[in-house]
N, C-alpha and C. Protein backbone atom coordinates (compact mmCIF):
# COMPACT_ATOMS: atom_id res chain seq x y z
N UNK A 1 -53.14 -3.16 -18.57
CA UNK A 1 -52.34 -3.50 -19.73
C UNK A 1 -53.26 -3.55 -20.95
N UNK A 2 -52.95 -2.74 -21.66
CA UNK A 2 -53.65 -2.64 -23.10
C UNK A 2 -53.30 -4.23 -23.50
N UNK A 3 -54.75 -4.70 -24.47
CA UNK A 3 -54.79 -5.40 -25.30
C UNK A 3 -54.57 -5.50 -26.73
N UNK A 4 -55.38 -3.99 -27.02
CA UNK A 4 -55.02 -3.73 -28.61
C UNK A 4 -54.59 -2.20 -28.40
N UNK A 5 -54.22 -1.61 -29.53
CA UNK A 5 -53.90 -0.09 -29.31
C UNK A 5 -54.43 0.07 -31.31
N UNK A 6 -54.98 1.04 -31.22
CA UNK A 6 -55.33 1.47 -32.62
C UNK A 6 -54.93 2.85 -32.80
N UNK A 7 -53.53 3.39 -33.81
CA UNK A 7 -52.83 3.92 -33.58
C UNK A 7 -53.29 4.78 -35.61
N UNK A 8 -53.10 5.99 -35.01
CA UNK A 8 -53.56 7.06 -36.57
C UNK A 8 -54.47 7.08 -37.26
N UNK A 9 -55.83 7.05 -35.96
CA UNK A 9 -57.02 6.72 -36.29
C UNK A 9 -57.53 7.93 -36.05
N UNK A 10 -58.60 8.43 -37.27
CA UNK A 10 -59.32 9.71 -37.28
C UNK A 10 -60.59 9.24 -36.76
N UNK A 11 -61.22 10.13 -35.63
CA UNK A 11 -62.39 9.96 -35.34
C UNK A 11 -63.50 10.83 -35.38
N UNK A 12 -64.86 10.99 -35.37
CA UNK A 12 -65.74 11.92 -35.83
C UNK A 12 -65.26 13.14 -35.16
N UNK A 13 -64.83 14.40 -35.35
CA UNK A 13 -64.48 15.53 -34.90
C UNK A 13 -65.47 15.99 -33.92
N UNK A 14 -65.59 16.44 -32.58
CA UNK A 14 -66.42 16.82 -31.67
C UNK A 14 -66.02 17.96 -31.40
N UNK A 15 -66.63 18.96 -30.15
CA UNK A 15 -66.42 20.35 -29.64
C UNK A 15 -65.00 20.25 -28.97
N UNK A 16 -64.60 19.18 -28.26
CA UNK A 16 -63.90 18.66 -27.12
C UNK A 16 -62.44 18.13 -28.13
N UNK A 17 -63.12 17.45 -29.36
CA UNK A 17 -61.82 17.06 -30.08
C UNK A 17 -61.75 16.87 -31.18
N UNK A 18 -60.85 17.77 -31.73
CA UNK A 18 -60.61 18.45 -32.96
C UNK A 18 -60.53 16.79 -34.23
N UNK A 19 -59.78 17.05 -35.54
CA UNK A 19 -59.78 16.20 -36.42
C UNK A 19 -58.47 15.65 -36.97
N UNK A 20 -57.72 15.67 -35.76
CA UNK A 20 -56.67 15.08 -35.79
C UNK A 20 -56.42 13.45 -35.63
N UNK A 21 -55.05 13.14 -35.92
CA UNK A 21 -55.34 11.77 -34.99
C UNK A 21 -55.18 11.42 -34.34
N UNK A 22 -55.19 10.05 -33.91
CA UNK A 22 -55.84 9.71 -31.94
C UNK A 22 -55.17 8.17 -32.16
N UNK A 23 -55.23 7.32 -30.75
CA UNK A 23 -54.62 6.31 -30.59
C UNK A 23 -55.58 6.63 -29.58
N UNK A 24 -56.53 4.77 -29.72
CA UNK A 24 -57.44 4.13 -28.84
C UNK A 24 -56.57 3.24 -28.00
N UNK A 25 -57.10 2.57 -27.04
CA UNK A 25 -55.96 1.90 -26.18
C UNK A 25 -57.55 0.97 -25.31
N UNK A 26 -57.39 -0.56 -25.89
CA UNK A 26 -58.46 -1.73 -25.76
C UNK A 26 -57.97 -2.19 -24.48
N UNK A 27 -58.75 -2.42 -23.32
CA UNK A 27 -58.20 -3.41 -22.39
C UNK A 27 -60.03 -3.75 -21.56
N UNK A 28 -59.70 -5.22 -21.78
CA UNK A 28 -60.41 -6.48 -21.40
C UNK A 28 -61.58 -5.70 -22.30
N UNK A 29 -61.86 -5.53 -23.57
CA UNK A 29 -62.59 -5.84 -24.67
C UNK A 29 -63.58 -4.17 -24.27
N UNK A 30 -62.72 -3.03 -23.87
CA UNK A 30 -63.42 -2.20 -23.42
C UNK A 30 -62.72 -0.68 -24.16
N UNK A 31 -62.92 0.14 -24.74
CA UNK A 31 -62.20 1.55 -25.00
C UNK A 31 -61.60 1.95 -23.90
N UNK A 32 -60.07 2.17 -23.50
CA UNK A 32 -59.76 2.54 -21.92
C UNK A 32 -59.09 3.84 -22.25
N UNK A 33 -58.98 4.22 -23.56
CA UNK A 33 -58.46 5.71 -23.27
C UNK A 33 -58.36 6.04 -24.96
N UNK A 34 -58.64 7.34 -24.90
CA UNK A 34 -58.39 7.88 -26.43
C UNK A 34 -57.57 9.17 -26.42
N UNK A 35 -56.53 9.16 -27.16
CA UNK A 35 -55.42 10.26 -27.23
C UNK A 35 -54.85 10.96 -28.09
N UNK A 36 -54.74 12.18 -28.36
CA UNK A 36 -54.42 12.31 -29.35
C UNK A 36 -52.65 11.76 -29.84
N UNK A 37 -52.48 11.69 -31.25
CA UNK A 37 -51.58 10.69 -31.54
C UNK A 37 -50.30 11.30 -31.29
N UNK A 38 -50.27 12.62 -31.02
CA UNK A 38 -48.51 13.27 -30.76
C UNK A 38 -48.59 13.01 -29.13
N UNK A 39 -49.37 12.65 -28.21
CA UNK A 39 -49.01 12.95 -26.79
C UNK A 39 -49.10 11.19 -26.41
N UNK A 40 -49.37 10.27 -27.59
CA UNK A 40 -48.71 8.62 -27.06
C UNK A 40 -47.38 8.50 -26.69
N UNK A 41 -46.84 7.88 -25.97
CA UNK A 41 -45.19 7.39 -25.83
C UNK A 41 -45.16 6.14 -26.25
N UNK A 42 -44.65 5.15 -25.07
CA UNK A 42 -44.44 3.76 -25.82
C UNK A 42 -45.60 2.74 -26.02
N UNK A 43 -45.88 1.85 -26.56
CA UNK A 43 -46.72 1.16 -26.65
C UNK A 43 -46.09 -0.19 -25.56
N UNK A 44 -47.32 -0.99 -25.19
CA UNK A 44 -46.69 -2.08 -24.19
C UNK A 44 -46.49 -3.24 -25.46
N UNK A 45 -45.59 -4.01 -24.95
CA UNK A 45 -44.86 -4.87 -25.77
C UNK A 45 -46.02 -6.10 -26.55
N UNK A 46 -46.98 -6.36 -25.10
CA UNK A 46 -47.99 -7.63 -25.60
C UNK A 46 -48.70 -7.34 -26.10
N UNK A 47 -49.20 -5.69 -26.33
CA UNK A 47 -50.65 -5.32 -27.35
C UNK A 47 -50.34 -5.43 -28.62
N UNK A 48 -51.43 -5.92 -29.37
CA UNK A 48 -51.41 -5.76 -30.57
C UNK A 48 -51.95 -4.57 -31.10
N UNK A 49 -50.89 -3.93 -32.25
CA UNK A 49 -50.89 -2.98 -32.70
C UNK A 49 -51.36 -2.75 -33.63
N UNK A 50 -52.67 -1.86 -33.90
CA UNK A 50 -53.37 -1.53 -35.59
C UNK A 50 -52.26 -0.63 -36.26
N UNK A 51 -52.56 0.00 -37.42
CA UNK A 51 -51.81 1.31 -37.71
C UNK A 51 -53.46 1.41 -38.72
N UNK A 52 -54.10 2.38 -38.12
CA UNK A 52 -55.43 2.81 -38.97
C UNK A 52 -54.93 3.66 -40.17
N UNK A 53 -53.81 4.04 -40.63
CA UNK A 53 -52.96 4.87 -41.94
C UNK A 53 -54.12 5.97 -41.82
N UNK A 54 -54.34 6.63 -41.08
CA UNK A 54 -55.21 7.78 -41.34
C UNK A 54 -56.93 7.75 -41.35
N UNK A 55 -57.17 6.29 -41.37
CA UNK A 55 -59.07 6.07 -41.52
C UNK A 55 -59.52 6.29 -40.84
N UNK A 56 -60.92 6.72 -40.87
CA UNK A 56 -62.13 6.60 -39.91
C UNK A 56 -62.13 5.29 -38.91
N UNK A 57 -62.06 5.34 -37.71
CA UNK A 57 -62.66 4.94 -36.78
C UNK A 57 -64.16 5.11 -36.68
N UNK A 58 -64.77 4.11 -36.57
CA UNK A 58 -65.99 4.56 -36.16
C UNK A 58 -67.03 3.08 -35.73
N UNK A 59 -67.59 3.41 -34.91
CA UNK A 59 -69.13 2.44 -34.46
C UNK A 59 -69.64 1.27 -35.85
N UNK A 60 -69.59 0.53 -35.65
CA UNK A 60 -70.67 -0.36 -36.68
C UNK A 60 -71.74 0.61 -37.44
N UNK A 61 -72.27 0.69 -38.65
CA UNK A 61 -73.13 1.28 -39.10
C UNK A 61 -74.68 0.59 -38.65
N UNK A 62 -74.38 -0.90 -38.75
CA UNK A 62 -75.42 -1.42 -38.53
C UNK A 62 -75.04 -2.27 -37.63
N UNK A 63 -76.41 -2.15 -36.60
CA UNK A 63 -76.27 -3.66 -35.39
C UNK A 63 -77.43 -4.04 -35.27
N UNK A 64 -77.17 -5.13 -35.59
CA UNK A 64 -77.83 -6.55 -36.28
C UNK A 64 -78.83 -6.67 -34.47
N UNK A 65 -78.18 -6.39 -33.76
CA UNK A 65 -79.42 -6.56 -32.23
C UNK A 65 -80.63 -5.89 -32.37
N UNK A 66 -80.81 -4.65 -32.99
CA UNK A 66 -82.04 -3.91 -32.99
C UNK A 66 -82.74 -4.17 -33.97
């Protein structure tokens, strides 16, 4: 069961996947699946839902551990 779902989120374009958008899907504080955003169906009722309106997704720029 997803926790969060982050939904019309653009992510860095790769060989594998183009620059469209995608819906991440969070469960127990982990990335459990990335999709592109026309092949999602329903969302589960208890996740909380982003709507990224089109932004970058992306990694922290900076982490403060290193």
């Amino acid at each position: 069961m997803a926790e969060l779902v982050v939904r019309n989120a653009r992510l860095y374009p790769t060989p594998t996947r183009g620059s469209g958008l995608y819906t991440l899907e969070v469960r127990d504080g982990v990335i459990a699946s990335i999709r592109p955003e026309d092949a999602v169906g329903e969302v589960e009722a208890s996740a909380r839902v982003l709507d990224a309106e089109g932004g970058l997704l992306s990694p922290p720029l900076v982490d403060p551990h290193v």
